[in-house]
Protein backbone atom coordinates (compact mmCIF):
# COMPACT_ATOMS: atom_id res chain seq x y z
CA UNK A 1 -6.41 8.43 -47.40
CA UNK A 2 -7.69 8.60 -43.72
CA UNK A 3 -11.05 8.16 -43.13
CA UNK A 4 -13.40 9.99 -40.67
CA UNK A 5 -13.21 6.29 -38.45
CA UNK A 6 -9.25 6.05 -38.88
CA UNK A 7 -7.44 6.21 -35.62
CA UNK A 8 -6.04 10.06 -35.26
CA UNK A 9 -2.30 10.23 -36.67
CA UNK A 10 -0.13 9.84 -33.23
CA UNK A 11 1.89 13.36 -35.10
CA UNK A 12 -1.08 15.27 -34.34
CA UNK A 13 -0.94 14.82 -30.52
CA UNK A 14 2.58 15.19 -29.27
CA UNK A 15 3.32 17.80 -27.03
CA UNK A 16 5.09 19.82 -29.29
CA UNK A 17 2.36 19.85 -32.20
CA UNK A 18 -0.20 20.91 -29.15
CA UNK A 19 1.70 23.38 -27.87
CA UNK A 20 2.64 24.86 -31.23
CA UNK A 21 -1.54 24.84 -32.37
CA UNK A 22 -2.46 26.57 -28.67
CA UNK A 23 0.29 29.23 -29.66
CA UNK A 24 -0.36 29.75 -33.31
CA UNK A 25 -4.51 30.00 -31.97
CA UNK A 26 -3.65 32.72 -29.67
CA UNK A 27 -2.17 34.70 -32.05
CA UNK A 28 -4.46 34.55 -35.24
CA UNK A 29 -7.32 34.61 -33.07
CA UNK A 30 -5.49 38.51 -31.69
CA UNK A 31 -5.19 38.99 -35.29
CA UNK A 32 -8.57 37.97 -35.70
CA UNK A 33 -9.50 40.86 -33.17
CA UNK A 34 -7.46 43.51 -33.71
CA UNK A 35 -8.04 43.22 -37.78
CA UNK A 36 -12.05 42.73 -36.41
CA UNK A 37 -13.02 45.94 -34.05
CA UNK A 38 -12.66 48.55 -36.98
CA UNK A 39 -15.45 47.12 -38.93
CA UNK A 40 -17.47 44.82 -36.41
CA UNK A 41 -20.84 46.58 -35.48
CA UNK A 42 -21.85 43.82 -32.93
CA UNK A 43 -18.39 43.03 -31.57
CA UNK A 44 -17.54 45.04 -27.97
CA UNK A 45 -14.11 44.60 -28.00
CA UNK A 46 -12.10 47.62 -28.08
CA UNK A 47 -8.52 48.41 -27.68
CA UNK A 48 -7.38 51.45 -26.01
CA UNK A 49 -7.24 52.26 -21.85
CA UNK A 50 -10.60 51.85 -20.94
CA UNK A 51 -13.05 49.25 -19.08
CA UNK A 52 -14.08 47.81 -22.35
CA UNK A 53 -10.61 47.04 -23.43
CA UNK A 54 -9.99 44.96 -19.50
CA UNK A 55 -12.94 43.29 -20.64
CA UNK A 56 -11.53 42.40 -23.81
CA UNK A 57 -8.15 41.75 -22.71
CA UNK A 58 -9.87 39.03 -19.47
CA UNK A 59 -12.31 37.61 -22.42
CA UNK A 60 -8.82 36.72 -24.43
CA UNK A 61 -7.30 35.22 -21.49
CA UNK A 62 -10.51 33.28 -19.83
CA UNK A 63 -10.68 32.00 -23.36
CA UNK A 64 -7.08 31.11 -23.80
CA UNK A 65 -6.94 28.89 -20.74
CA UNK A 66 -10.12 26.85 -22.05
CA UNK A 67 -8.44 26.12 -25.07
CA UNK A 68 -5.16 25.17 -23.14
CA UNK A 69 -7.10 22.76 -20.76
CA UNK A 70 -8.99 21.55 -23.65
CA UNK A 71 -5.27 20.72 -25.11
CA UNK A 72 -3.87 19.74 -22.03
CA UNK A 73 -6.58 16.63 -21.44
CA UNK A 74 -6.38 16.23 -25.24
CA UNK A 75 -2.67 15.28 -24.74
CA UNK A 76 -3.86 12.67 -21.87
CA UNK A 77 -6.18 10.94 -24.11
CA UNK A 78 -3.68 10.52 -26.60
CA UNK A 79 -3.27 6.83 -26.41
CA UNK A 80 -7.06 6.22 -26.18
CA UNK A 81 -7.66 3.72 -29.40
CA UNK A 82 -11.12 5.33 -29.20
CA UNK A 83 -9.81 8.84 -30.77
CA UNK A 84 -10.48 8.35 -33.91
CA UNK A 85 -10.55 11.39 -36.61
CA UNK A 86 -14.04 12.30 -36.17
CA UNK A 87 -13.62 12.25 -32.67
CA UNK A 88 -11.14 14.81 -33.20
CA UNK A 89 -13.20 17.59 -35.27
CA UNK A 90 -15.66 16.84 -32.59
CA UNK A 91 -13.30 17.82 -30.26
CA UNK A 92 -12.03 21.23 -32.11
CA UNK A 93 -16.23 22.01 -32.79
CA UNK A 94 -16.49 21.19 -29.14
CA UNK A 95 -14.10 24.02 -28.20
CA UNK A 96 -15.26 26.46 -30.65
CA UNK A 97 -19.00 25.98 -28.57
CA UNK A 98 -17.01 26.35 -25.49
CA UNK A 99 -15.91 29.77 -26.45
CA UNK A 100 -19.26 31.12 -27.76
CA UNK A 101 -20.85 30.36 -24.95
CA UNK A 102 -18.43 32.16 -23.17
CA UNK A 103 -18.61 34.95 -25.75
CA UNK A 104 -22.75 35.20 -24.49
CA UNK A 105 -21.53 34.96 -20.42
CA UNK A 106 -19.37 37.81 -21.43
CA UNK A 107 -21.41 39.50 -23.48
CA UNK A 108 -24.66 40.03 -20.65
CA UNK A 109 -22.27 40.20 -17.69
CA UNK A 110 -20.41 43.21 -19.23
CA UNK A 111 -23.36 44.76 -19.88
CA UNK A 112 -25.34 44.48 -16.25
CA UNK A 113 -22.01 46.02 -15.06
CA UNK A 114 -22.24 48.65 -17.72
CA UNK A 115 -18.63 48.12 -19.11
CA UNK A 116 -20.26 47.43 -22.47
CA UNK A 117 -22.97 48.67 -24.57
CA UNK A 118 -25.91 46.04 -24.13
CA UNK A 119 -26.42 44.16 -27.02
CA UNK A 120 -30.28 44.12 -28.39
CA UNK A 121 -30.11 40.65 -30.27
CA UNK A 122 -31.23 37.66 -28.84
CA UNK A 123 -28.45 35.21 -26.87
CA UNK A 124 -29.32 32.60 -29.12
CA UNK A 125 -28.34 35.22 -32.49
CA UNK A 126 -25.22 36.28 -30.47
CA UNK A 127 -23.87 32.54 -29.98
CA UNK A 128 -24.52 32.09 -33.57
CA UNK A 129 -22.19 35.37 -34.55
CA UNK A 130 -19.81 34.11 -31.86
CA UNK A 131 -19.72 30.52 -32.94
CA UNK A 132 -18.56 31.67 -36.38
CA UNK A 133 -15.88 34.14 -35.13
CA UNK A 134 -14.47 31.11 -32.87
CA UNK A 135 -14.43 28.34 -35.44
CA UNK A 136 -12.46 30.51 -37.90
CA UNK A 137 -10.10 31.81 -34.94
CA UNK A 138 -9.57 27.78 -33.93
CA UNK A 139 -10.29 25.21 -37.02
CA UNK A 140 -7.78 28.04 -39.35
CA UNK A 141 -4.71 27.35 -36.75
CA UNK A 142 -5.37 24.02 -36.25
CA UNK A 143 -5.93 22.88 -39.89
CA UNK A 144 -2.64 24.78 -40.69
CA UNK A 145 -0.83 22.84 -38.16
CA UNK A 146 -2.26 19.85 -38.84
CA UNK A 147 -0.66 20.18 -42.45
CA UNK A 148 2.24 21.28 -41.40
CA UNK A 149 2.85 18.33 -39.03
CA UNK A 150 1.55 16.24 -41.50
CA UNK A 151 4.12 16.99 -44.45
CA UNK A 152 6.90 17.05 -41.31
CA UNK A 153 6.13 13.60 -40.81
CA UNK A 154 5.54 12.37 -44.34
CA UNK A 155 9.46 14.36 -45.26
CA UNK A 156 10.82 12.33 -41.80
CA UNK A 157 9.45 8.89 -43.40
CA UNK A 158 11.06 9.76 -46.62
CA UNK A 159 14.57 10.85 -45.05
CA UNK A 160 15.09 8.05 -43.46
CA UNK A 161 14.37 5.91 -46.46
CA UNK A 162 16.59 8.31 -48.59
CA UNK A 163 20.16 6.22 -48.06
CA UNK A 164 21.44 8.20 -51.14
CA UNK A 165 22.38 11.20 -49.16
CA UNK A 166 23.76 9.07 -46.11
CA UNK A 167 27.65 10.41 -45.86
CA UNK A 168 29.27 6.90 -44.82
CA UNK A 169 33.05 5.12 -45.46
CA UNK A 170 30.81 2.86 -47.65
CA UNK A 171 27.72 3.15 -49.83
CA UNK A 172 24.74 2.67 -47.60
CA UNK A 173 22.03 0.30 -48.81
CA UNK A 174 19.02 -0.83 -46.80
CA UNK A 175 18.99 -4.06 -45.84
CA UNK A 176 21.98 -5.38 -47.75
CA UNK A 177 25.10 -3.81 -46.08
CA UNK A 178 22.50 -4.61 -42.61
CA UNK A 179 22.70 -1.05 -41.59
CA UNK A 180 19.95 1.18 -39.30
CA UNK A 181 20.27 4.64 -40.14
CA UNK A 182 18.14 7.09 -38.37
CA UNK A 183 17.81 11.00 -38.74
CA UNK A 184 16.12 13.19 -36.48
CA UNK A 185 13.14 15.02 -37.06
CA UNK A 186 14.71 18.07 -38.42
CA UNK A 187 16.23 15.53 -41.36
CA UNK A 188 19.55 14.82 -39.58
CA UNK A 189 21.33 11.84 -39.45
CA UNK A 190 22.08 11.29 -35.89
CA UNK A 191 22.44 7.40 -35.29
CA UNK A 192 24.03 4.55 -38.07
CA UNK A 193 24.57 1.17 -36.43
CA UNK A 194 25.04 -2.44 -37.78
CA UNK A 195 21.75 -4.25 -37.60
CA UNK A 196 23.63 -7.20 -35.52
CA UNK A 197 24.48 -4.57 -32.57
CA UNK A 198 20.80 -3.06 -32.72
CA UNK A 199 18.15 -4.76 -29.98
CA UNK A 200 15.36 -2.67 -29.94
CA UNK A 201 13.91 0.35 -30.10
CA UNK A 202 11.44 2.35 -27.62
CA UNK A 203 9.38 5.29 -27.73
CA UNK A 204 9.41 7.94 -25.33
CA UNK A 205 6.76 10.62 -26.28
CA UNK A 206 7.99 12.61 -29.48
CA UNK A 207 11.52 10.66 -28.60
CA UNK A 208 12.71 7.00 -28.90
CA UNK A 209 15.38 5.13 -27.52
CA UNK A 210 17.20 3.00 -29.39
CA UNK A 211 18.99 -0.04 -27.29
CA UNK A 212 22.62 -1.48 -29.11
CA UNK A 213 25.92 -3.04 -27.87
CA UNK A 214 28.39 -0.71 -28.75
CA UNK A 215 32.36 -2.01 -30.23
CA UNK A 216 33.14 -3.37 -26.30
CA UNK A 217 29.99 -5.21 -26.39
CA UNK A 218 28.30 -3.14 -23.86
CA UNK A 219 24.64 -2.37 -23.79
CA UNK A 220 24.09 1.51 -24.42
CA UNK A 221 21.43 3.40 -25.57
CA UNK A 222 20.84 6.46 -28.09
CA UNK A 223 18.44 9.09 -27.91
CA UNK A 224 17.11 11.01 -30.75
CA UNK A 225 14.08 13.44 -31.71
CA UNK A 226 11.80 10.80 -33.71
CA UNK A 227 8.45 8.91 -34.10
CA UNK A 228 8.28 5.37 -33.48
CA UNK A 229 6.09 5.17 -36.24
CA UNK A 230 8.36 6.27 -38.92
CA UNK A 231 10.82 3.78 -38.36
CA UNK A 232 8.15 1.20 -38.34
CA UNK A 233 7.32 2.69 -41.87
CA UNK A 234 10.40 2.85 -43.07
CA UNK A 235 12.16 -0.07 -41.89
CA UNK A 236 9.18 -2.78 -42.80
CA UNK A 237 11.28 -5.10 -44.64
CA UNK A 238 14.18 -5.49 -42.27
CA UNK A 239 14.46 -7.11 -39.10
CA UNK A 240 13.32 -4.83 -36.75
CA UNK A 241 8.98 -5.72 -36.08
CA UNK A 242 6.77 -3.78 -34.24
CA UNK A 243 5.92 -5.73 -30.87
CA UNK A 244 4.18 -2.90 -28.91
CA UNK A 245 3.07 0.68 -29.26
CA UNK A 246 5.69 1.61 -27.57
CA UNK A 247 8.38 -0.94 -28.70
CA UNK A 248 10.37 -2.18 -31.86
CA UNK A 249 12.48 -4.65 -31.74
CA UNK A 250 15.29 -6.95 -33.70
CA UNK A 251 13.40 -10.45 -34.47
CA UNK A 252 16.79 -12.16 -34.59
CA UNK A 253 18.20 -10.64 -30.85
CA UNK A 254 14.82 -12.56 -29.73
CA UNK A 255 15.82 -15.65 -27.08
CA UNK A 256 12.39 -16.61 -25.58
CA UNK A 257 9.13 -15.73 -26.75
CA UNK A 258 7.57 -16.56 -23.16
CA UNK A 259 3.40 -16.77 -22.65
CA UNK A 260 2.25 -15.64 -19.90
CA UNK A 261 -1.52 -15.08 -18.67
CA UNK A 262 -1.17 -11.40 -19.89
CA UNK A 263 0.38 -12.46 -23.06
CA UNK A 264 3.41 -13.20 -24.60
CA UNK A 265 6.71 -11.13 -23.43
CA UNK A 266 10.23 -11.00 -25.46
CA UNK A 267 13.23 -12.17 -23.75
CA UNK A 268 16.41 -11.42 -25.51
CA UNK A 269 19.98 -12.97 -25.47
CA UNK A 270 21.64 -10.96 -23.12
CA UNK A 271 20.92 -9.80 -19.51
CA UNK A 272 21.30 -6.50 -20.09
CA UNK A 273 17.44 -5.98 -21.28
CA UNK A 274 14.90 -6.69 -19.03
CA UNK A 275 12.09 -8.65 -21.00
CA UNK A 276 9.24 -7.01 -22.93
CA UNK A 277 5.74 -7.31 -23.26
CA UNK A 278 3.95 -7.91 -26.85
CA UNK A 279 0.58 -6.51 -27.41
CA UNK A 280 -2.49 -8.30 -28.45
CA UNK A 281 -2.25 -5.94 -31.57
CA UNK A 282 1.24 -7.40 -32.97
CA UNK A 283 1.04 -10.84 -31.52
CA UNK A 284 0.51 -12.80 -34.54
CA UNK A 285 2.85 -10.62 -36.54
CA UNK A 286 5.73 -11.15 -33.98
CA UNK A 287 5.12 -14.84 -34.07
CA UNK A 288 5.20 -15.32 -37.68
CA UNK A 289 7.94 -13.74 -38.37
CA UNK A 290 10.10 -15.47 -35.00
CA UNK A 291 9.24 -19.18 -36.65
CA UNK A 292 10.53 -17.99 -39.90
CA UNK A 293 13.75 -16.50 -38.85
């Protein structure tokens, strides 16, 4: 169970689960509205070709691009250590402020330009209406998308442990025949390779890269839909260890563990990979399990 200190699951800030939560926000939160004017009494928004409805339609989109810069720096912090779980309801409470505030700016400006019907009730008693309207129009979108990626990425972890369904010339068994068998995200298997022709693998946003010597023993590479972190999951008792956040690699196509002042970096036995740092994070790990090989 993740706790409120955890480190945010990495599924939750990809591009594509952003994007999708910015897009499924925009249109609850018009669902919100238009299901809203009939019976709001405070509410000026109103539908219809008139002033009050360009009001309503520039409040939408002034409010739309706050949420979308919101997401857009959210994506750049993504590989802070620091954003933790809490950090990230603060961050969705954050933006549901954002927008009742802007709800109030709205609110009086309309009205000293006579667009809108003033509205008697304090500012402090309209931010608290407001504040409610925007934390159902944003936590509802984002706590359905946050499940949704979440039971993605638990069914991804479980495909690619699932070698029952693998269609292969021979029965594939982890570990034992020395097989890597990767799907995509959508559950597809898109990559099968013998564990002696795999080097490493490395992540590349919502992507990886995995690095192999094909049957002319030349260095390719494959490129699939997947999180690093699932094959770390799934693949923890094989040979492939987690040296990096953004690297896996095969302990036994390891040369030279060389230290350097920064740390330790892989070298492997061939020169068609340039070396490799390890992080500070998976040092130990990486060493333990290169003495026992």
């Amino acid at each position: 169970m993740i706790k409120l200190g955890d480190q945010l699951p990495r599924y939750l800030l990809g591009a594509e689960p952003i994007r999708t939560t910015v897009v499924y926000t925009a249109l609850f939160s018009l669902l919100v509205i238009l299901i809203g004017i009939p019976f709001s009494a405070d509410a000026w928004f109103a539908l219809g070709a008139s002033p009050a409805f360009s009001f309503t339609l520039a409040f939408v989109l002034v409010a739309a691009a706050v949420v979308i810069a919101s997401r857009s720096l959210m994506y750049r912090c993504r590989t802070l250590k620091s954003f933790t779980l809490l950090g990230y309801i603060a961050w969705n409470a954050a933006e549901a402020v954002a927008v009742a505030l802007l709800y109030v700016l709205f609110t009086r400006k309309g009205a000293e330009l006579g667009i809108i019907a003033a509205d008697p009730r304090e500012d402090s008693t309209v931010f608290l209406s407001a504040l409610v309207y925007s934390a159902v129009c944003l936590c509802v979108p984002f706590a359905f998308c946050a499940l949704r990626f979440a039971l993605q990425d638990k069914d991804n972890t479980i495909r690619l442990m699932n070698y029952g369904n693998v269609v292969s010339d021979k029965p594939a068994v982890p570990y034992t025949d020395k097989r890597i068998t990767l799907f995509d995200n959508n559950g597809v298997l898109k990559f099968s390779i013998s564990s002696d022709s795999l080097y490493l693998i490395e992540s590349d946003d919502n992507y990886i890269v995995a690095w192999y010597l094909d049957s002319a023993g030349e260095m390719k590479q494959y490129m699939l839909r997947c999180r690093l972190k699932t094959v770390e999951d799934s693949f923890s008792d094989s040979e492939l260890v987690r040296c990096h956040r953004k690297y896996i690699v095969n302990i036994r196509k390891i040369s030279i563990l060389k230290s350097e002042k920064e740390g330790y970096r892989i070298e492997f036995d061939t020169d068609s990979l340039e070396s490799i740092p390890i992080s500070k994070t998976y040092e130990q790990a990486v060493l333990a399990r290169f003495n026992s090989r």
